[in-house]
PDB file of N, CA and C in Angstrom:
ATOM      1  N   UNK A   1     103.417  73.614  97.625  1.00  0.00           N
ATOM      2  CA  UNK A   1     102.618  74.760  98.020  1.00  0.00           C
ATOM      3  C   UNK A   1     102.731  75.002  99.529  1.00  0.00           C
ATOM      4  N   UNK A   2     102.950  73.918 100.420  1.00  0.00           N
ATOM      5  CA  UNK A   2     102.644  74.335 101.916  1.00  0.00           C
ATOM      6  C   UNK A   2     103.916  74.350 102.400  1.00  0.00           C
ATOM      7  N   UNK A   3     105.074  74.160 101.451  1.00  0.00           N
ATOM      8  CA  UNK A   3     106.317  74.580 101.706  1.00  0.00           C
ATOM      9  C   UNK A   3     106.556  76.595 101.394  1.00  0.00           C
ATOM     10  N   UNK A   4     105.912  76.701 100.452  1.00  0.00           N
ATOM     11  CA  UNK A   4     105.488  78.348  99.994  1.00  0.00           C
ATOM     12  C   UNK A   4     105.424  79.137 101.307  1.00  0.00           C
ATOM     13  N   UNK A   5     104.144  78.892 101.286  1.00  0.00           N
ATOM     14  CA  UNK A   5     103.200  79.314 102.605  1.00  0.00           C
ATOM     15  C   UNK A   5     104.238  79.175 104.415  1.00  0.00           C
ATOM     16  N   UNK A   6     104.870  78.145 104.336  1.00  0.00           N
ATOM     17  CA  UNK A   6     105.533  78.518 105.511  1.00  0.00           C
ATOM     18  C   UNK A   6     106.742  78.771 105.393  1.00  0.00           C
ATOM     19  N   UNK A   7     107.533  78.732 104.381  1.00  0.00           N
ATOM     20  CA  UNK A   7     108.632  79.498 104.132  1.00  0.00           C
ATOM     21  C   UNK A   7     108.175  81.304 104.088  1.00  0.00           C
ATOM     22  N   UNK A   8     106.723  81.476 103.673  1.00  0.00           N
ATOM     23  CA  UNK A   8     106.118  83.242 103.220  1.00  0.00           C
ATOM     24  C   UNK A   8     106.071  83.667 105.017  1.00  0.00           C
ATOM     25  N   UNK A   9     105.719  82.416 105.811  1.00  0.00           N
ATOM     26  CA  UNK A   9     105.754  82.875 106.959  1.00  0.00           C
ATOM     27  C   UNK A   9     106.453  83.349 107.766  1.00  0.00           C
ATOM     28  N   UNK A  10     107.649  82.086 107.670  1.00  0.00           N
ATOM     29  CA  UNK A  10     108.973  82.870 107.997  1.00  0.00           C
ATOM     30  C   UNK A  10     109.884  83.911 107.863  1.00  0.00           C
ATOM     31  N   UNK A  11     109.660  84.107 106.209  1.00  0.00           N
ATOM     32  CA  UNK A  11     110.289  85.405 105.691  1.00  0.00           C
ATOM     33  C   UNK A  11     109.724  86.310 106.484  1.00  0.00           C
ATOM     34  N   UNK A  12     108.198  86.195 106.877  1.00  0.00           N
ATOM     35  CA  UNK A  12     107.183  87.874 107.280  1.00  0.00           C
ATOM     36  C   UNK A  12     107.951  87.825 108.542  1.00  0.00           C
ATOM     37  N   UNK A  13     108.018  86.703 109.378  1.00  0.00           N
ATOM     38  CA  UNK A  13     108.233  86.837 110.928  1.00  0.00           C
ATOM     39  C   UNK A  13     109.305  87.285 110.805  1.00  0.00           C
ATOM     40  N   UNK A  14     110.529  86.997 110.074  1.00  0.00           N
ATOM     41  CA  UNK A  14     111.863  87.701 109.909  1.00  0.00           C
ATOM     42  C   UNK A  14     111.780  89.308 109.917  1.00  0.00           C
ATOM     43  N   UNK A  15     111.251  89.533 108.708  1.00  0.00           N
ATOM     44  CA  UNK A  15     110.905  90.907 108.260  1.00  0.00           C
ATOM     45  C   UNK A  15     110.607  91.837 108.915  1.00  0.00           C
ATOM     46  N   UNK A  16     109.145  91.518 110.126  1.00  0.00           N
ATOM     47  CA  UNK A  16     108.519  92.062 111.055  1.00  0.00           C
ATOM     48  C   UNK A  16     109.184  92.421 112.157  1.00  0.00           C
ATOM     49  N   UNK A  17     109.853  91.374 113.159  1.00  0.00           N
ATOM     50  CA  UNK A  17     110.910  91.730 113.557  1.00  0.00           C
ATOM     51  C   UNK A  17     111.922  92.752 113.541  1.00  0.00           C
ATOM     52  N   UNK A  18     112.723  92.332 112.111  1.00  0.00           N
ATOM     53  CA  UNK A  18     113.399  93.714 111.851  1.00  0.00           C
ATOM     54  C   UNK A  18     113.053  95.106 112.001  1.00  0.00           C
ATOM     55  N   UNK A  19     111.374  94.923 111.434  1.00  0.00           N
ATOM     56  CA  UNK A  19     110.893  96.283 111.138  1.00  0.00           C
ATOM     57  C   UNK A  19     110.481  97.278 112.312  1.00  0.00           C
ATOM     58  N   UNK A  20     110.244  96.027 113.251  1.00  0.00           N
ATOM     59  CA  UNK A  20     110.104  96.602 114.850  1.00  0.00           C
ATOM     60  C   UNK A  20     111.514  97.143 115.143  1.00  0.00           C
ATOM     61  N   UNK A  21     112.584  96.672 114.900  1.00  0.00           N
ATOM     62  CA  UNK A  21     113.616  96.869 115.544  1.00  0.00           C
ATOM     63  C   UNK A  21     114.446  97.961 115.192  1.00  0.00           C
ATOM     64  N   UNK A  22     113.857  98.687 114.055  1.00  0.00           N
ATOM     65  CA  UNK A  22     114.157  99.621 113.596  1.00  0.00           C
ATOM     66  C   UNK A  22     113.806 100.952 113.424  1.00  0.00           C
ATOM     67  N   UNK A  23     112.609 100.832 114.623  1.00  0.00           N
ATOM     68  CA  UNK A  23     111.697 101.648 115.167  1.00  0.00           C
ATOM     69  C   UNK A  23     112.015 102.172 116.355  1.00  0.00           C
ATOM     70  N   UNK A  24     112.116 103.132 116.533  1.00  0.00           N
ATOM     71  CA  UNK A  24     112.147 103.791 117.819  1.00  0.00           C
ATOM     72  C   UNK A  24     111.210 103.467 119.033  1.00  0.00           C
ATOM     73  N   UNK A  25     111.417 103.220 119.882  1.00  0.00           N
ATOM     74  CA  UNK A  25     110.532 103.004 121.206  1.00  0.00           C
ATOM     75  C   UNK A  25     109.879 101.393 120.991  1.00  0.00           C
ATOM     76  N   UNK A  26     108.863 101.386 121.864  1.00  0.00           N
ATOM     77  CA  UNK A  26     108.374  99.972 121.806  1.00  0.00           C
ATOM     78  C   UNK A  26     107.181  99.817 121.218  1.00  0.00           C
ATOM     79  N   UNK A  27     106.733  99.212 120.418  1.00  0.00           N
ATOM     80  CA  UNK A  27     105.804  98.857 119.677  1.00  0.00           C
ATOM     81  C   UNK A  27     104.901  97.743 120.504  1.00  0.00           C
ATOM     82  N   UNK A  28     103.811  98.198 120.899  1.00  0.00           N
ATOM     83  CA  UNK A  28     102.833  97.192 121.690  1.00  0.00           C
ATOM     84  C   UNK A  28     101.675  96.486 120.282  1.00  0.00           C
ATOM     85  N   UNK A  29     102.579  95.525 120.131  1.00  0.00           N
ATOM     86  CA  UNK A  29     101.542  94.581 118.996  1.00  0.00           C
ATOM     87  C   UNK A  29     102.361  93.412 119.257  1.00  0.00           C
ATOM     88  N   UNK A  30     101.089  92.451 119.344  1.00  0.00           N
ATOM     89  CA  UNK A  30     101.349  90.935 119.149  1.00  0.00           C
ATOM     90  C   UNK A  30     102.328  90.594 118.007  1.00  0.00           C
ATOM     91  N   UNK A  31     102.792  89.157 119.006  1.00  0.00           N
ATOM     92  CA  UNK A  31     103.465  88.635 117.714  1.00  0.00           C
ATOM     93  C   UNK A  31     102.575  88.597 116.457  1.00  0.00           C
ATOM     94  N   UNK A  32     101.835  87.808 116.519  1.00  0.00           N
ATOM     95  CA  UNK A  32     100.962  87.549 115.115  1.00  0.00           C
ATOM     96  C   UNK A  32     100.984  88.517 114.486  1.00  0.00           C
ATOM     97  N   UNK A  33     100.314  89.577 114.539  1.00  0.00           N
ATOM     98  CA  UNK A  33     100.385  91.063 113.912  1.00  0.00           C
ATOM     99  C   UNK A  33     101.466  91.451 113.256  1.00  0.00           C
ATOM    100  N   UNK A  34     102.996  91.469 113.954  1.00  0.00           N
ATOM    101  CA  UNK A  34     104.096  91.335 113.865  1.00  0.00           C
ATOM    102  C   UNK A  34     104.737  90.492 112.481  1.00  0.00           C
ATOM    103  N   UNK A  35     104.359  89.273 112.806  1.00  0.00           N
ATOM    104  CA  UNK A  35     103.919  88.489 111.217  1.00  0.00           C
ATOM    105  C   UNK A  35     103.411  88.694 110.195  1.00  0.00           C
ATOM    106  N   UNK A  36     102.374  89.205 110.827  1.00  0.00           N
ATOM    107  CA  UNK A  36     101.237  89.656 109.342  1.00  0.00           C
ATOM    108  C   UNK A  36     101.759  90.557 108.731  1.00  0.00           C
ATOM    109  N   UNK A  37     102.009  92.306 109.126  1.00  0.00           N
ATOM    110  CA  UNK A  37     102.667  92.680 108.839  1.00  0.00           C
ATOM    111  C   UNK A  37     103.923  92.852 108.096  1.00  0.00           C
ATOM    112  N   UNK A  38     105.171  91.926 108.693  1.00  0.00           N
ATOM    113  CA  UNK A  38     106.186  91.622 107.873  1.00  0.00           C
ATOM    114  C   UNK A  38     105.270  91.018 106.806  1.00  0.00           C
ATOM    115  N   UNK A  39     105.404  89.650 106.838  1.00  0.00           N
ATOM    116  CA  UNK A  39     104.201  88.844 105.462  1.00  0.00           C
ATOM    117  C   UNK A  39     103.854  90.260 104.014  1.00  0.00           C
ATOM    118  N   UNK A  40     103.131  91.043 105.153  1.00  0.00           N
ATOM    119  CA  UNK A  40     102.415  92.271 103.586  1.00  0.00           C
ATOM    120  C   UNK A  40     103.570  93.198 103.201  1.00  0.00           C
ATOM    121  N   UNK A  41     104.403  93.358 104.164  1.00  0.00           N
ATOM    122  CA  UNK A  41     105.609  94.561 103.761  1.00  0.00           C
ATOM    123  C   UNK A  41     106.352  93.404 102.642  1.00  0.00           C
ATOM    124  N   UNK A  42     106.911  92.569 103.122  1.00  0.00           N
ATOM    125  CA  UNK A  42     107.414  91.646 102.270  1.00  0.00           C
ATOM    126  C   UNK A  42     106.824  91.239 100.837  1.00  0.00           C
ATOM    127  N   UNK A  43     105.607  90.891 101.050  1.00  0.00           N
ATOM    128  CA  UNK A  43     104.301  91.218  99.594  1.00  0.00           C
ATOM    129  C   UNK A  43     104.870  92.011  98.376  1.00  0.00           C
ATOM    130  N   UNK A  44     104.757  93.736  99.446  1.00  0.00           N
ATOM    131  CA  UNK A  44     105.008  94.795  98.946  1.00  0.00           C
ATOM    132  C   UNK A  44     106.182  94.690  98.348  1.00  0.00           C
ATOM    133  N   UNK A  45     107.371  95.035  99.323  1.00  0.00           N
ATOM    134  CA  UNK A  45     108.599  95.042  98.751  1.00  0.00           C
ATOM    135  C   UNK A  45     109.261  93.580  97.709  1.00  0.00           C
ATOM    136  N   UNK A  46     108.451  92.673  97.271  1.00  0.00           N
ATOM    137  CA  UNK A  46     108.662  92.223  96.067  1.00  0.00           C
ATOM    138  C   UNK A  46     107.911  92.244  95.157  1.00  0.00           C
ATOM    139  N   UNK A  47     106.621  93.288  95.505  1.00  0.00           N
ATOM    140  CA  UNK A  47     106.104  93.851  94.375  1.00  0.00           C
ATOM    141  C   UNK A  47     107.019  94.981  93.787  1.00  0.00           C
ATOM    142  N   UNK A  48     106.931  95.611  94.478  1.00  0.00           N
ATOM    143  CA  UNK A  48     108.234  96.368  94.338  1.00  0.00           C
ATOM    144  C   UNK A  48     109.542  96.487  93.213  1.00  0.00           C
ATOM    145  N   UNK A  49     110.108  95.514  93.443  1.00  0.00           N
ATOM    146  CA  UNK A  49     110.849  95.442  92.999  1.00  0.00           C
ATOM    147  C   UNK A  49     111.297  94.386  91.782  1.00  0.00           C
ATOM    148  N   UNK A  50     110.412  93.692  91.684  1.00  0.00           N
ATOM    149  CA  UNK A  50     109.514  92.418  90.938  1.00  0.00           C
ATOM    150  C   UNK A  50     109.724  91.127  91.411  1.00  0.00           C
ATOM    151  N   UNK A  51     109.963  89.981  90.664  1.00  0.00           N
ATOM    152  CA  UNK A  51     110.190  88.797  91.244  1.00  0.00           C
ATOM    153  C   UNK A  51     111.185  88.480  91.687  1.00  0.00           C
ATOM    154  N   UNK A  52     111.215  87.683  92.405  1.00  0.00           N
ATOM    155  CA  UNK A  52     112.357  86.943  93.118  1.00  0.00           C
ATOM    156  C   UNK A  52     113.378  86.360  91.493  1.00  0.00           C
ATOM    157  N   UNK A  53     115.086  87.012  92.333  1.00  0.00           N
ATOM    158  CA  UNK A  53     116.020  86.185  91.125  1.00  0.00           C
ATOM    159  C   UNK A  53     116.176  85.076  91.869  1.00  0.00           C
ATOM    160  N   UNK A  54     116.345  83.894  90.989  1.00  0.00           N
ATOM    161  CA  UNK A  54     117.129  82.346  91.202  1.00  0.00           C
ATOM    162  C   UNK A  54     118.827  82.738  91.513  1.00  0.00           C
ATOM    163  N   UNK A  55     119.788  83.501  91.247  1.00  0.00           N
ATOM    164  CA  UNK A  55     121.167  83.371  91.071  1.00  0.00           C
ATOM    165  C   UNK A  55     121.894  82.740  92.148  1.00  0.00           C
ATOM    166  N   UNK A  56     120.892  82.834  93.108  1.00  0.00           N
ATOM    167  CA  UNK A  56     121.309  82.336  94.496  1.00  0.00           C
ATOM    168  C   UNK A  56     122.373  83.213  95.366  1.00  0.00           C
ATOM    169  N   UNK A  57     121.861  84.700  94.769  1.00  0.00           N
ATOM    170  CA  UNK A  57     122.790  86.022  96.000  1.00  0.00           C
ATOM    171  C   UNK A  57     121.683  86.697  96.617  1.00  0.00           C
ATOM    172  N   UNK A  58     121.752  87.445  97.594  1.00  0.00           N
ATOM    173  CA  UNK A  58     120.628  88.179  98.532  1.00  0.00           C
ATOM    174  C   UNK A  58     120.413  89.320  97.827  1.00  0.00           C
ATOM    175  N   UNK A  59     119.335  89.747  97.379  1.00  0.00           N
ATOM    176  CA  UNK A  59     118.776  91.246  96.686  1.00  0.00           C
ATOM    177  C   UNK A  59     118.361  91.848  98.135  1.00  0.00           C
ATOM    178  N   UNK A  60     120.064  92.470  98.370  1.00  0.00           N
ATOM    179  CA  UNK A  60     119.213  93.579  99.392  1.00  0.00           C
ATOM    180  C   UNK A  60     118.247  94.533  99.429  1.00  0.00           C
ATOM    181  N   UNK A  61     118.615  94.962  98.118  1.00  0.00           N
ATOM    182  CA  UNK A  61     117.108  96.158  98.219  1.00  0.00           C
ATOM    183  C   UNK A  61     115.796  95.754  97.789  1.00  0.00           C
ATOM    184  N   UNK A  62     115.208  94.759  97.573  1.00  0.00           N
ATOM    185  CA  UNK A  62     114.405  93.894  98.064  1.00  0.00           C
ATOM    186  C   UNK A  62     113.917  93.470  99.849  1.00  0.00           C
ATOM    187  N   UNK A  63     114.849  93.346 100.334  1.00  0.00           N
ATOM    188  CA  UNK A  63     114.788  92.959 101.884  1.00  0.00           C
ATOM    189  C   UNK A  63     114.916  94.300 102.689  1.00  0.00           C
ATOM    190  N   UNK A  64     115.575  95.490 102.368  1.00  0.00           N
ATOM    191  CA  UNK A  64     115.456  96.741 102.647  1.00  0.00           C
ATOM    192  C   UNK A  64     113.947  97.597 102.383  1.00  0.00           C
ATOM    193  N   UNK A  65     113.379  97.072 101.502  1.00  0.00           N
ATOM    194  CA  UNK A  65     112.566  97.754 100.893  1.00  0.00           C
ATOM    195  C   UNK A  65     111.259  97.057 101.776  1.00  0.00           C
ATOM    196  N   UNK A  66     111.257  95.629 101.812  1.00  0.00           N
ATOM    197  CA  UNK A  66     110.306  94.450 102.369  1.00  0.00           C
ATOM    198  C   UNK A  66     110.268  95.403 104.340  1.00  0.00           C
ATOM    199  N   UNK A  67     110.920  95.240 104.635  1.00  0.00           N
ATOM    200  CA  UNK A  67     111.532  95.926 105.599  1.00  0.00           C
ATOM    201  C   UNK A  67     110.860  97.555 106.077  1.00  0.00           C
ATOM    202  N   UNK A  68     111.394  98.112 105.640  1.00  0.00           N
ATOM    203  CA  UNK A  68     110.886  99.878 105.564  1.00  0.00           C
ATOM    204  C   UNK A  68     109.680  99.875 105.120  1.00  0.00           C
ATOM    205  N   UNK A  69     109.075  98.712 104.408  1.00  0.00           N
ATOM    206  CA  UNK A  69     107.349  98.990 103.986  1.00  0.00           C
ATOM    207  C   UNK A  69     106.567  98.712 105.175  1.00  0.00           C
ATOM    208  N   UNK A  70     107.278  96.947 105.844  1.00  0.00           N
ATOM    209  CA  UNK A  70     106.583  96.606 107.653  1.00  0.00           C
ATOM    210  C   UNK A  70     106.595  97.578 108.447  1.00  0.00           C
ATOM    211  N   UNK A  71     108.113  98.667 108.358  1.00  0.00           N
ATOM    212  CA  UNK A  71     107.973  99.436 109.479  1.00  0.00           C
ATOM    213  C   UNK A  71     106.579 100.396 109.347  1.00  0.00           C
ATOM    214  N   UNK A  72     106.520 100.970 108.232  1.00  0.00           N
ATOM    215  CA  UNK A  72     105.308 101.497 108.006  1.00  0.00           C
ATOM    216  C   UNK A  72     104.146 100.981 108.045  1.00  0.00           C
ATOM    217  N   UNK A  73     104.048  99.897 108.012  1.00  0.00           N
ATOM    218  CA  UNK A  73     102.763  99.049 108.250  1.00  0.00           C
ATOM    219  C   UNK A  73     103.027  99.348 109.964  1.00  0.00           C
ATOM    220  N   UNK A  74     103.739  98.913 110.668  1.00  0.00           N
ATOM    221  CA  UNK A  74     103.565  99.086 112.158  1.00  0.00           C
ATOM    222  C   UNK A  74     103.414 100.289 112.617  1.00  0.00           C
ATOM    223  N   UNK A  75     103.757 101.288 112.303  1.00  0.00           N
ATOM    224  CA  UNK A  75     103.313 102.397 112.631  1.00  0.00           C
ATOM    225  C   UNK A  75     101.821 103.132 112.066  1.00  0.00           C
ATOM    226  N   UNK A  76     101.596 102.322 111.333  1.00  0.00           N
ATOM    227  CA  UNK A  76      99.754 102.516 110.745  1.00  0.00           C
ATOM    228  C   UNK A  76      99.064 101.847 111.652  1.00  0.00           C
ATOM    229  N   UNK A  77      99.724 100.487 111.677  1.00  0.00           N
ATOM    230  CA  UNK A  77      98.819 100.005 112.960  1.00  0.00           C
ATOM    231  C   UNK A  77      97.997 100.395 114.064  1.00  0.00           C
ATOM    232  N   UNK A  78      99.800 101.012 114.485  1.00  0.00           N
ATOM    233  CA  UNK A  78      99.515 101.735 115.547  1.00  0.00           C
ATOM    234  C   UNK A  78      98.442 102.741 116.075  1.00  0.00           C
ATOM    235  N   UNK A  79      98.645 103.720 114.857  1.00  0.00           N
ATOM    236  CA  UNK A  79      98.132 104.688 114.809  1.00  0.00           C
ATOM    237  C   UNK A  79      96.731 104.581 114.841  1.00  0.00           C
ATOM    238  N   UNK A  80      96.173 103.345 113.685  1.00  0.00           N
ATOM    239  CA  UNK A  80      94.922 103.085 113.603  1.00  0.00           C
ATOM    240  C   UNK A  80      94.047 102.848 114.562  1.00  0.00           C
ATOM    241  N   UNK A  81      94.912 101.846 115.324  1.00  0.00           N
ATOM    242  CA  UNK A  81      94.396 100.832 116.268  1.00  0.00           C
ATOM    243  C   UNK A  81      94.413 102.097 117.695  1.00  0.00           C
ATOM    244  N   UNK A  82      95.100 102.732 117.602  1.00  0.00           N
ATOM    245  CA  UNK A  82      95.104 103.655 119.210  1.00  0.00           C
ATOM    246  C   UNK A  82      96.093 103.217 119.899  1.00  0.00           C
ATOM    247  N   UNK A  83      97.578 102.055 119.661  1.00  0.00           N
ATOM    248  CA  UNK A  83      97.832 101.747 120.910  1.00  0.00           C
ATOM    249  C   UNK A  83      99.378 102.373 120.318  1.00  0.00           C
ATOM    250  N   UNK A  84     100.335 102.707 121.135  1.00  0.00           N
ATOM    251  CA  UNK A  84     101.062 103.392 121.544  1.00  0.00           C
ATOM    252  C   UNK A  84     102.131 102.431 122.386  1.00  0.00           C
ATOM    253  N   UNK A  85     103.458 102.331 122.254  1.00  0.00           N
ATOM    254  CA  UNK A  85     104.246 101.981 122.694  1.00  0.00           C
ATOM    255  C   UNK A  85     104.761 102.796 124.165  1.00  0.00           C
ATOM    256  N   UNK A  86     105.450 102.398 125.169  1.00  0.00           N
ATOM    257  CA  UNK A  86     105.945 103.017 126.028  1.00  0.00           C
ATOM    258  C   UNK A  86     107.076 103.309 125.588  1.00  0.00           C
ATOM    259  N   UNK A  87     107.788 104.942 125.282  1.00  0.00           N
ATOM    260  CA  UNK A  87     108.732 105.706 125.050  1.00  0.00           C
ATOM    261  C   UNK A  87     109.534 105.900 126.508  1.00  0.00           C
ATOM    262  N   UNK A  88     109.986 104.988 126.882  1.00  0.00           N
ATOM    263  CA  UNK A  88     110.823 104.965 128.001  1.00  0.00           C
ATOM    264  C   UNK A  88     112.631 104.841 127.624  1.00  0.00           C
ATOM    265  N   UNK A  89     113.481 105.862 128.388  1.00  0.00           N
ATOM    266  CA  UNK A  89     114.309 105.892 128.131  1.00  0.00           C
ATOM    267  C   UNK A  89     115.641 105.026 128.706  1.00  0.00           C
TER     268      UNK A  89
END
C-alpha cells in the first residue's frame, strides 16, 4: 500500500509538471499544488479511460489525457484562487 501511495505521488508530480509545461506563460503555484493537481488529473484521466493494463507498454492516451485534465486543473486554480502568472515575453 505505501508503495501505491508514493508511486500515485510520483506519477502526479510527473503529470503536474508536464501540465505546467504545456501551458503558456508562468503559472504561480507551489510545488505541492503542482502535485496535487497532477495526482487528481491523473485520478481523472484513468478514470477516464479505465484501469491500468498489466502488458507492460505505455497507454499514451491515458498519460495524454492524465495530462490535459492537470492542465485544466491549473488553470482553475488559477482562476479560482486570483493568482495569475507573469506573461513575460
Amino acid at each position: 500500500m505505501i508503495t501505491g501511495i508514493i508511486g500515485t505521488i510520483i506519477f502526479g508530480a510527473i503529470i503536474g509538471v508536464l501540465a505546467r509545461l504545456v501551458l503558456p506563460g508562468r503559472q504561480n503555484i507551489s510545488t505541492l499544488v503542482t502535485v496535487i493537481l497532477g495526482i487528481l488529473g491523473a485520478l481523472v484521466g484513468y478514470w477516464v479511460w479505465g484501469a491500468p493494463k498489466d502488458d507492460g507498454s505505455i497507454d499514451w492516451l491515458r498519460w495524454i489525457t492524465s495530462i490535459v485534465v492537470a492542465a485544466v486543473f491549473v488553470v482553475v486554480y488559477e482562476r479560482v484562487t486570483g493568482r495569475k502568472g507573469s506573461h513575460h515575453a
